[in-house]
Protein backbone atom coordinates (compact mmCIF):
# COMPACT_ATOMS: atom_id res chain seq x y z
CA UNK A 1 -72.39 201.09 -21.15
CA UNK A 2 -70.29 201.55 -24.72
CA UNK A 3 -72.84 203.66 -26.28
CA UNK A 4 -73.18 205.91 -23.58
CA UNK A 5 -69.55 206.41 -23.13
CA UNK A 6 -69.16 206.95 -26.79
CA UNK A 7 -72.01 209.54 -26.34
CA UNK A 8 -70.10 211.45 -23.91
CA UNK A 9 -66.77 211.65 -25.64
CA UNK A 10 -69.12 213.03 -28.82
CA UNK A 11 -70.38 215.79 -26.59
CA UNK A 12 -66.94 216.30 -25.47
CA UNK A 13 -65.23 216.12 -28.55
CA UNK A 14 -68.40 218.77 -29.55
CA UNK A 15 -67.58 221.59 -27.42
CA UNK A 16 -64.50 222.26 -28.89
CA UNK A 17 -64.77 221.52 -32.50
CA UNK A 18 -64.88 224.04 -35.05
CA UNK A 19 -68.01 225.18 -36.84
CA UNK A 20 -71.55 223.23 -37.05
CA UNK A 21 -71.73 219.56 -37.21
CA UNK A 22 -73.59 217.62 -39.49
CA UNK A 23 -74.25 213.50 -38.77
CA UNK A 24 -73.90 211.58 -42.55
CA UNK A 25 -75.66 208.16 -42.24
CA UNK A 26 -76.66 205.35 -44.94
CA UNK A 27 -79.85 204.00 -45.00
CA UNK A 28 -80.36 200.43 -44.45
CA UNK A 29 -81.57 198.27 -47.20
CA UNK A 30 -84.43 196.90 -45.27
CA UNK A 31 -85.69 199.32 -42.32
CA UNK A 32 -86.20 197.84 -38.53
CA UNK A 33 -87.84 199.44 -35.75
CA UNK A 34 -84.58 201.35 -34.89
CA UNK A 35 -84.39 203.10 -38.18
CA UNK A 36 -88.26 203.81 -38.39
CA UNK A 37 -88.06 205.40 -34.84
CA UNK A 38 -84.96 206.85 -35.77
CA UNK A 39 -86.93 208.68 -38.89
CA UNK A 40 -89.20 209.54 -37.17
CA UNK A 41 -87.57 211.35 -34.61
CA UNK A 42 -86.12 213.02 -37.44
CA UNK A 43 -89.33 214.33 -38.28
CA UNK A 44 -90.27 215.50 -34.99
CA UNK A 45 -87.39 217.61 -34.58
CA UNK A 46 -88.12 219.26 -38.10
CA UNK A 47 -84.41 218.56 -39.29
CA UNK A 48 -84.47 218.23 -43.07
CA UNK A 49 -82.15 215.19 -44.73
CA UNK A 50 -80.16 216.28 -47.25
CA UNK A 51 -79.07 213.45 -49.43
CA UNK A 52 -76.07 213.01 -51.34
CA UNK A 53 -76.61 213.13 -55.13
CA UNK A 54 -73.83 209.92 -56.22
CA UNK A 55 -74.76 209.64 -59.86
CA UNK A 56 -73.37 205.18 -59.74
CA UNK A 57 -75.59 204.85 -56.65
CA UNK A 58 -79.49 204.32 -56.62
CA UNK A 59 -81.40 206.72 -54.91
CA UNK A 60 -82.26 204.89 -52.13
CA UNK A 61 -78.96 203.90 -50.96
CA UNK A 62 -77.46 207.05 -51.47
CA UNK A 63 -76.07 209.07 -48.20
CA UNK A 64 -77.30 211.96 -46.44
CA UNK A 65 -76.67 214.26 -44.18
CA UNK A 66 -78.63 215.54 -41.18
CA UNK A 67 -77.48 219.08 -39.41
CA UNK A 68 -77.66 218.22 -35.79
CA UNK A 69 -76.57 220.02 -32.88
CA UNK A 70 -75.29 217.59 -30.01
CA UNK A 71 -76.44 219.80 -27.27
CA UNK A 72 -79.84 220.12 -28.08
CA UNK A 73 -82.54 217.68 -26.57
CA UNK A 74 -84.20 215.84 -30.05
CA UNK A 75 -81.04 216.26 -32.29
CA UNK A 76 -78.86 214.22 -29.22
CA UNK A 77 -81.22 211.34 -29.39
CA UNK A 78 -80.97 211.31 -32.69
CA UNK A 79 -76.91 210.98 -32.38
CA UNK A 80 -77.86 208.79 -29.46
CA UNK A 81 -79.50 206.48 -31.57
CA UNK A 82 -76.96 206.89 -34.02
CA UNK A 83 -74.31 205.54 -31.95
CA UNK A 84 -76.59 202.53 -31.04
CA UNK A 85 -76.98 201.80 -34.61
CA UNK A 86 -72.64 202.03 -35.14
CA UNK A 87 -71.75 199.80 -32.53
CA UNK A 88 -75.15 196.87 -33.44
CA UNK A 89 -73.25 197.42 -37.19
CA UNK A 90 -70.18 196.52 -36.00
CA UNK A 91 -71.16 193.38 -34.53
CA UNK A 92 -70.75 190.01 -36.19
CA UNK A 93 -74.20 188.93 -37.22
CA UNK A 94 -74.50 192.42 -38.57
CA UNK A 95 -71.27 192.23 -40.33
CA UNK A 96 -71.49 188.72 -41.92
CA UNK A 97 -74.96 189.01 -43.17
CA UNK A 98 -73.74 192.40 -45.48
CA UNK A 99 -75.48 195.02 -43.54
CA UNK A 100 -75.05 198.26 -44.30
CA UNK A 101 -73.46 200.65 -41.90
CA UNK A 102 -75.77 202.88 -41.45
CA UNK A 103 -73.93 205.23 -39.57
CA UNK A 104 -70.96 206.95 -41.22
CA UNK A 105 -69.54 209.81 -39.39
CA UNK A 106 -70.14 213.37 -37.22
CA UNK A 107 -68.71 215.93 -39.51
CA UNK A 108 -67.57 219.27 -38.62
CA UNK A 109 -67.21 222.23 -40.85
CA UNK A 110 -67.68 225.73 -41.29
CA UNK A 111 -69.29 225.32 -44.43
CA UNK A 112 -72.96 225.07 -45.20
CA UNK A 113 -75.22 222.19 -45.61
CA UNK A 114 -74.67 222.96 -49.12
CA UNK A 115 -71.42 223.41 -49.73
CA UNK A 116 -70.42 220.44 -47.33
CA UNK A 117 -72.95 217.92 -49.83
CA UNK A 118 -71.44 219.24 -53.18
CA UNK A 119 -67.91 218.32 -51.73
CA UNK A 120 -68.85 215.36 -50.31
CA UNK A 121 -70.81 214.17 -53.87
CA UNK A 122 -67.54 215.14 -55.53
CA UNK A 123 -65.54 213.03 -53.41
CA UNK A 124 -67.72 209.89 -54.15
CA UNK A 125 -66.81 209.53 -57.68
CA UNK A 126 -63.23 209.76 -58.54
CA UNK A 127 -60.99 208.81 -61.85
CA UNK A 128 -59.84 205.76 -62.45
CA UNK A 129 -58.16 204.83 -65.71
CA UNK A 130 -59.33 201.55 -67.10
CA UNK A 131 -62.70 201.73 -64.82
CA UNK A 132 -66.31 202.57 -66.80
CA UNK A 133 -66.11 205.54 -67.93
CA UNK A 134 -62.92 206.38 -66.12
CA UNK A 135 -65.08 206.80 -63.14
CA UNK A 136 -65.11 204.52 -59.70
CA UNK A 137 -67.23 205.06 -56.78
CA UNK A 138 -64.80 205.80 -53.65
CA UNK A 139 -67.01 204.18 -50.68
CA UNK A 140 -64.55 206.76 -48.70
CA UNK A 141 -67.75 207.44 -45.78
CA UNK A 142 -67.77 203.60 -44.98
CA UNK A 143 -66.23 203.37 -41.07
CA UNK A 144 -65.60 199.79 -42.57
CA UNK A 145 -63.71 201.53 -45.38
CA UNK A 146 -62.01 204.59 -44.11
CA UNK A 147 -59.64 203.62 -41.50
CA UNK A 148 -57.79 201.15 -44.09
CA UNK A 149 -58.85 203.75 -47.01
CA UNK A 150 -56.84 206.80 -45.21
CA UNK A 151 -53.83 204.66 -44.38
CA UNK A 152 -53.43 204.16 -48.28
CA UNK A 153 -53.65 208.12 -48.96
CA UNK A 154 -51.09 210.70 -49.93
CA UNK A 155 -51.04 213.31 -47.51
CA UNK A 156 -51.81 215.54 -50.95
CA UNK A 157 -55.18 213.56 -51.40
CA UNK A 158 -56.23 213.49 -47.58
CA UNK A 159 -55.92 217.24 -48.09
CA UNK A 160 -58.37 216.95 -50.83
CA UNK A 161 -60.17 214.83 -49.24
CA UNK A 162 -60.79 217.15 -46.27
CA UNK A 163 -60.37 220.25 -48.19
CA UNK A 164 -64.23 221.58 -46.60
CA UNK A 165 -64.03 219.28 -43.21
CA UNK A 166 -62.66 220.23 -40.07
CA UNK A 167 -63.38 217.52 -38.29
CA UNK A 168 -64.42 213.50 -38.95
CA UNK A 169 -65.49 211.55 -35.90
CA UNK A 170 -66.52 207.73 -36.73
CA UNK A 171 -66.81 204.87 -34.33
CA UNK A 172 -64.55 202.33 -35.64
CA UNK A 173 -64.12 198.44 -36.45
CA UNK A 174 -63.42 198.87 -32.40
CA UNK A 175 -66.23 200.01 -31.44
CA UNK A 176 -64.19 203.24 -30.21
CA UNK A 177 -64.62 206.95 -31.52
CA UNK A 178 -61.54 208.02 -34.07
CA UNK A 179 -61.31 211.36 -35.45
CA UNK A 180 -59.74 212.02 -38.63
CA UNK A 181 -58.42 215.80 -39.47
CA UNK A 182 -56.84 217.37 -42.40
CA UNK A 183 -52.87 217.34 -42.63
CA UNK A 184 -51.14 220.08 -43.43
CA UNK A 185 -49.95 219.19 -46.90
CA UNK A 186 -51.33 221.26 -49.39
CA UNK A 187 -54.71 220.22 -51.09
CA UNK A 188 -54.31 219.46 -54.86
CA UNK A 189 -57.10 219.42 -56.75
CA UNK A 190 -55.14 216.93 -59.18
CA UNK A 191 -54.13 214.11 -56.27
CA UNK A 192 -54.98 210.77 -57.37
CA UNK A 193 -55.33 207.60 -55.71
CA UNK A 194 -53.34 204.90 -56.13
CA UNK A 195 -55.94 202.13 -56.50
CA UNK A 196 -53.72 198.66 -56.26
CA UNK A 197 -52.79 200.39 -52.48
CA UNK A 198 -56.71 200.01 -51.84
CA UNK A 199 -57.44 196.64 -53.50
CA UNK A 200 -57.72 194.40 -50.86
CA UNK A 201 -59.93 196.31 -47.89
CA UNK A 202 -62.50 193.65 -48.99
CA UNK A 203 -60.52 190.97 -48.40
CA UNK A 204 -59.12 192.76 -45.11
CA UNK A 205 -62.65 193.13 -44.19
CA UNK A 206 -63.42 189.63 -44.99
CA UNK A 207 -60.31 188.47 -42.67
CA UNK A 208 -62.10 190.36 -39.92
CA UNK A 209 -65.14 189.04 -39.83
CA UNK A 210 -64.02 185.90 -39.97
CA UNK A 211 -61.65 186.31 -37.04
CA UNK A 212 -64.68 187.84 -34.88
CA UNK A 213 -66.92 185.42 -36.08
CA UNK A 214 -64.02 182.73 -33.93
CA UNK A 215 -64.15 185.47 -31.05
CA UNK A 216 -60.81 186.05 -31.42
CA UNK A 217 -59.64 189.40 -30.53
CA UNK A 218 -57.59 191.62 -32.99
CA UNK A 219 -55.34 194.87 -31.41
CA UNK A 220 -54.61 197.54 -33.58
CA UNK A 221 -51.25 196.82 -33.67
CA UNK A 222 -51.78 193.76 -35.05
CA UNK A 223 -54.44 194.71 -37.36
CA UNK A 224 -51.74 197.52 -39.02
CA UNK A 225 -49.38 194.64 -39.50
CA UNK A 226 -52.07 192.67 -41.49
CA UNK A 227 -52.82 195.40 -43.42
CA UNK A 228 -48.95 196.04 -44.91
CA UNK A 229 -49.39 192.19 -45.12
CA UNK A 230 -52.50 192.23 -47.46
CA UNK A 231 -50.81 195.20 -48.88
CA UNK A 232 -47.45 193.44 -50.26
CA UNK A 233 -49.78 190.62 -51.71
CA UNK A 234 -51.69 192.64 -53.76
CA UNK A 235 -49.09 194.56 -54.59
CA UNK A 236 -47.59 191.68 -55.98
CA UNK A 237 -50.09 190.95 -58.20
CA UNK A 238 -52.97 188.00 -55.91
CA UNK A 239 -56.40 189.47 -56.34
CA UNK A 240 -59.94 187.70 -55.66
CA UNK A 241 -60.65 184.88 -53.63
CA UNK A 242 -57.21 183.98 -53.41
CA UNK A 243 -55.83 187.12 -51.74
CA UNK A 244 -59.54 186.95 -49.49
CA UNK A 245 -57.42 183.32 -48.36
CA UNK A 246 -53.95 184.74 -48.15
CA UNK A 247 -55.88 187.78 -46.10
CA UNK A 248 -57.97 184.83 -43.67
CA UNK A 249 -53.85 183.49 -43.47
CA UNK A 250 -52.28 186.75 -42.46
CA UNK A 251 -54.58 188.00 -39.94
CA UNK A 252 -54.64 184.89 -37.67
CA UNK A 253 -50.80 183.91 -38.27
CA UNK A 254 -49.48 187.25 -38.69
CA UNK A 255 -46.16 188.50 -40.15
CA UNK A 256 -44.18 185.46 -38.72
CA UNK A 257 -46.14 183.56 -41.24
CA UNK A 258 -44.18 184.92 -44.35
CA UNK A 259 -41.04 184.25 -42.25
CA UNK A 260 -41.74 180.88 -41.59
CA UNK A 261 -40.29 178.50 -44.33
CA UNK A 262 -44.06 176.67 -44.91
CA UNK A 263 -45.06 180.61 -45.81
CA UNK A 264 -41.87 181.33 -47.75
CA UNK A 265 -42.66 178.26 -49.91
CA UNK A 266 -46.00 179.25 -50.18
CA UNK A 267 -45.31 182.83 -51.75
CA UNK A 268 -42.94 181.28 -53.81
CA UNK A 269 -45.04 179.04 -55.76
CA UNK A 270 -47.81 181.92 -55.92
CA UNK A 271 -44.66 184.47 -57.57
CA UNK A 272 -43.67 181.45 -60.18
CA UNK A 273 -47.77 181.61 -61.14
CA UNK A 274 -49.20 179.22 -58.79
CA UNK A 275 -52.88 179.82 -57.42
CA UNK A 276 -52.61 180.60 -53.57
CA UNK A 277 -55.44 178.30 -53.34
CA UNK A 278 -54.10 175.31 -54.92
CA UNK A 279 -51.11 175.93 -52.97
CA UNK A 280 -52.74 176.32 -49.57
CA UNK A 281 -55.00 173.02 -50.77
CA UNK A 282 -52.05 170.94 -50.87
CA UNK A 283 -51.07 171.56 -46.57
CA UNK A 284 -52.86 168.85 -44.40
CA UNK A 285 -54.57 169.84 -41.07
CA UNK A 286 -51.49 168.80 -39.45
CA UNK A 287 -48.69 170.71 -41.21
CA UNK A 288 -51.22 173.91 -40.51
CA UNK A 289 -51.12 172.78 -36.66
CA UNK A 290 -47.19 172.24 -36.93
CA UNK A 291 -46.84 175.54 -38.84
CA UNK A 292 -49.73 177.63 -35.93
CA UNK A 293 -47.45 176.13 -33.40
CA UNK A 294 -43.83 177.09 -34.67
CA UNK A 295 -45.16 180.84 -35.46
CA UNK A 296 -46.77 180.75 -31.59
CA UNK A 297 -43.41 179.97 -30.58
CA UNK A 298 -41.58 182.75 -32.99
CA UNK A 299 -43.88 185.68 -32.00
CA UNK A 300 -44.03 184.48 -27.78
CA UNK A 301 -47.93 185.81 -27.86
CA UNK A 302 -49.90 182.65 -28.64
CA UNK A 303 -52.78 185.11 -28.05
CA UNK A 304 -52.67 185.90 -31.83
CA UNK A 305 -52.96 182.92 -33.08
CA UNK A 306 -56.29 181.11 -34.14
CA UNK A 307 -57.53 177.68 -34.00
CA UNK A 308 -59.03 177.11 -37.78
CA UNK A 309 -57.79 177.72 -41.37
């Protein structure tokens, strides 16, 4: 079964990662049986949560961290359960009814509870010129976030980032454990993010669900090229529910789709001030067949292309 393999590659990954590991989970917005048993297993095994203080976040969706040690009977249900909870997150009912995901990550450090929450809080809220108060909330523990999130980092600010963490393990949009480590660059306390390179995970994320929603199965490969995709449109300036389109566009067509002249003429109009959506509402259903079919035909893997716009 997929959690229990996950399971196993946690305890593997475990005995050899540096210092003590600590699971950091979100609670849900509405509790089911799985979270209450989850709780109280919690209890039962005396581990204390330590919640995240985020200043823009309401207390009772705030993050927290449990210390947990993966070899010990109670605190490896509890990651057990943990896992169960990532991969029924990741699923599509989960995902298009705006779930949260309540499980973020198996952090190591060498640092202590303490120390590992105050640089974690710190992370959460970040500068942003032209935001309230020069303040955002960087939702950088999301699995739905990160992968996407650390693509669009400076080496400099994964540094930061990581600057107390040894060690992130989260199960991904896959359903597959990644680990994420510190580079080598060195940390600056200064690094900032440049936020028009993370603009459009929602509408990335919205493009996914969709696709899974049509069964349709997305390879990381192609999933990297869709992000550069979404990338270079908000780059150039679409934002809102028109890049969420262009995103829905990208992901089942691909790359080809900006080569093909229909998606040329397309990102023309939008560059001369055009809405993408008034643009897109102007191509029958059978020009969108004509146009799936000639990009089938360009790529050779009609695998990646869809059946709906």
């Amino acid at each position: 079964m997929l959690a229990e393999r996950l399971c196993e590659e946690l305890h593997t990954l475990a005995h050899c990662a540096p210092g003590f590991c600590y699971l950091l989970m979100q609670p849900a917005e509405m509790e089911s049986d799985e979270d209450q048993r989850f709780r109280a297993l919690t209890t039962s095994a005396g581990i204390e949560l330590i919640p995240l203080r985020i200043p823009l976040l309401p207390e009772t969706l705030r993050p927290y961290l449990l210390p947990i040690a993966l070899s010990e009977g109670l605190p490896a249900t509890l990651s057990a359960i943990a896992v169960e909870m990532a991969v029924n997150d990741r699923q599509y009912n989960a995902l298009v009814r705006g779930c949260t995901q309540r499980n973020c990550a198996w952090i190591w450090t060498s640092k202590t509870a303490e120390e590992l929450r105050h640089h974690l809080e710190r992370q959460a809220i970040v500068p942003c010129a032209g935001s309230h108060s020069n303040r955002r909330w960087l939702r950088y523990y999301d699995p739905m976030v990160v992968d996407v999130l650390w693509e669009a980092l400076s080496d400099e600010y994964r540094a930061q980032l990581f600057s107390e963490i040894a060690q992130w393990a989260y199960i991904d949009r896959w359903s597959e454990l990644s680990v994420l480590r510190p580079p080598d660059a060195h940390a600056h306390s200064n690094a900032q993010i440049a936020w028009q390179r993370v603009a459009g995970i929602g509408s990335i994320n919205q493009a996914w669900i969709r696709a899974i929603g049509q069964d349709r199965r997305i390879g990381r490969e192609h999933f990297m090229e869709h992000r550069h995709l979404v990338q270079t449109a908000s780059d150039a300036g679409m934002q809102g529910p028109d890049l969420d389109l262009f995103a829905h566009h990208a992901l089942e067509l691909g790359r080809e789709f900006q080569l093909h002249h229909v998606g040329k003429e397309m990102l023309a109009a939008v560059k001369v001030g055009e809405s993408y959506r008034d643009v897109a509402s102007r191509i029958d259903a059978a020009t969108w067949q004509r146009v799936r079919e000639e990009i089938s035909r360009m790529s050779g893997d009609k695998n990646n292309v869809g059946q709906a716009v």
